[in-house]
Protein backbone atom coordinates (compact mmCIF):
# COMPACT_ATOMS: atom_id res chain seq x y z
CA UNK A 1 116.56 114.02 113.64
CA UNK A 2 116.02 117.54 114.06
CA UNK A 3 115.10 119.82 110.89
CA UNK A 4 115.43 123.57 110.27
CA UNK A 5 113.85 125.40 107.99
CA UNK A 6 114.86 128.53 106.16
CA UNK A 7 114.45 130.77 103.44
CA UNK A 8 111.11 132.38 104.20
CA UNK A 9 110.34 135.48 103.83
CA UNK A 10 108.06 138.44 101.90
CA UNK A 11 107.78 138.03 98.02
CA UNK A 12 105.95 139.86 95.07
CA UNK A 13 103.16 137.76 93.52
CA UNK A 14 105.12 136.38 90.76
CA UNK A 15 108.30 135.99 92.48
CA UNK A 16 110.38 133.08 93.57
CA UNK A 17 111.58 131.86 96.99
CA UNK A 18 114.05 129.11 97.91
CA UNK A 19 113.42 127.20 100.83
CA UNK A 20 115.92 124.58 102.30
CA UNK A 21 115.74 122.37 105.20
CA UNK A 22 118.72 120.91 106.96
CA UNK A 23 119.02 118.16 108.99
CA UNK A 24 121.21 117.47 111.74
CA UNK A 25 121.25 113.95 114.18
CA UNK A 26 121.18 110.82 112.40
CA UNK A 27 121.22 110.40 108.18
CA UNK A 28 118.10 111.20 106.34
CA UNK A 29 119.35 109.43 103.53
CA UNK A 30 117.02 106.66 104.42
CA UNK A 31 113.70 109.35 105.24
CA UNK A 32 111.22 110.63 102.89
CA UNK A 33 111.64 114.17 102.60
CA UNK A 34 108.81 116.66 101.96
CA UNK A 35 106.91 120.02 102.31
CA UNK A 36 104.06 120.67 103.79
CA UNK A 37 102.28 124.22 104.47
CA UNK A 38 99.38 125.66 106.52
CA UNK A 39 97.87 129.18 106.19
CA UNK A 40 96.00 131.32 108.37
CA UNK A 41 92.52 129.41 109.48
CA UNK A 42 93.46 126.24 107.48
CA UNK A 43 94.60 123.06 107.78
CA UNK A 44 98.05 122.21 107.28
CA UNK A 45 98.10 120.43 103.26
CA UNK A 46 100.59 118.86 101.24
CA UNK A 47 103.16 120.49 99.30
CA UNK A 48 105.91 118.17 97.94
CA UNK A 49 107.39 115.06 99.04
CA UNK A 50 110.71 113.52 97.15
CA UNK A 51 111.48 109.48 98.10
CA UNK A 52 114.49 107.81 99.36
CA UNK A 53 114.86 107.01 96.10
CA UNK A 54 114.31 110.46 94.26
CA UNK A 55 110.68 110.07 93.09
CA UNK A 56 108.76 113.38 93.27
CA UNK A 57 105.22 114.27 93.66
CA UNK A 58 103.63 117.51 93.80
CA UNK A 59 100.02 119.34 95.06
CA UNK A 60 98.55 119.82 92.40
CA UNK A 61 98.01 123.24 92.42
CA UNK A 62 102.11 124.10 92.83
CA UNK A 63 102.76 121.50 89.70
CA UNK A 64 105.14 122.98 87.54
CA UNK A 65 105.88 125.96 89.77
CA UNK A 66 107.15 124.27 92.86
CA UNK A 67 110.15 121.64 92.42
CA UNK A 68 111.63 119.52 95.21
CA UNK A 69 115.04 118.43 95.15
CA UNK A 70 117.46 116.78 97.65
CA UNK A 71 121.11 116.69 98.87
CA UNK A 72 121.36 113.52 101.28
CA UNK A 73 125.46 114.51 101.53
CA UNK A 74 124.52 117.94 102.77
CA UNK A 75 121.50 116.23 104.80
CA UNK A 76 118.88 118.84 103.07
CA UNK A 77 115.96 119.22 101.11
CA UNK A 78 114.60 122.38 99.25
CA UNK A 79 111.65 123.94 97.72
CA UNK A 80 112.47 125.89 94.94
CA UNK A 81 109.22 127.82 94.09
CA UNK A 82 108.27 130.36 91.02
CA UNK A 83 105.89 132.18 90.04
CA UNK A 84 104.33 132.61 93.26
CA UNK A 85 100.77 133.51 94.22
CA UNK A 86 98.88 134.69 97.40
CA UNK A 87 97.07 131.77 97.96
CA UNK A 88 100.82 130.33 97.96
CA UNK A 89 101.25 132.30 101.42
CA UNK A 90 101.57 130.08 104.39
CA UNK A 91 103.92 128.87 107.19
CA UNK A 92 105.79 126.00 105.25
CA UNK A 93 106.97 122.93 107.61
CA UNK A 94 109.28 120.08 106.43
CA UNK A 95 109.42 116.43 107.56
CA UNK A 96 111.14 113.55 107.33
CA UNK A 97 109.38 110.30 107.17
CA UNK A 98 110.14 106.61 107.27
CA UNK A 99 108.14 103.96 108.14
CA UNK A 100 105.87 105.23 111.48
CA UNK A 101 108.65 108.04 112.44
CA UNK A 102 107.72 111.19 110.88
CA UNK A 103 110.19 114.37 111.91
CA UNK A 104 108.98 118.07 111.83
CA UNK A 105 111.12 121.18 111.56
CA UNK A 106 109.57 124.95 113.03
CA UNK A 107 108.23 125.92 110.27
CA UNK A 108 109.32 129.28 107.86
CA UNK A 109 106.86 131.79 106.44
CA UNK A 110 106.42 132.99 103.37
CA UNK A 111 104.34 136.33 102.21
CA UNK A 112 103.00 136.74 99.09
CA UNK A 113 102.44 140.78 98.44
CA UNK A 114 99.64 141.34 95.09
């Protein structure tokens, strides 16, 4: 499975990105999908993850702002996030997981201007 990311890019605190990841290889439709995000001098967290089955969770810090949604005919997954804030800036990765196989895509960067 390989996964690209995309939608990065420079926002004003406030303001809302889309990211989407596409797969390409195999099916996902049988992978976890999620977000994860690291920012300058810290470790890469958690962002979102959304089941085989649909189930969401969330950090909580993005909960409410950040929603995670997934097209398994289209073979992607996307972030939609709002109300963005600077500590929101980071280089956001996704992955697909299933069992002991995890996936990573390059990762796409997002700015958050105050």
């Amino acid at each position: 499975v390989q996964l690209q990311a995309s939608g990065g890019g420079l926002v004003q605190a406030g303001g809302s990105l889309r990211l989407s990841c596409a797969a390409s290889g195999r099916t996902v439709i049988n992978y976890h999908m999620g977000w994860f995000r690291q920012a300058p001098g810290k470790e890469r967290e958690f962002v979102a993850v959304i089941s085989v089955s649909g189930n969401t969770d969330v950090l909580d810090s993005v909960n409410g702002r950040f929603t995670i949604s997934r097209d398994n005919s289209r073979k992607t997954v996307s972030l939609q996030m709002n109300s963005l804030k600077a500590d929101d800036a980071a280089v956001y990765y996704c992955n697909a997981k299933r069992g002991l196989t995890t996936y990573w895509g390059h990762g796409t960067l997002v700015t958050v201007s105050s």
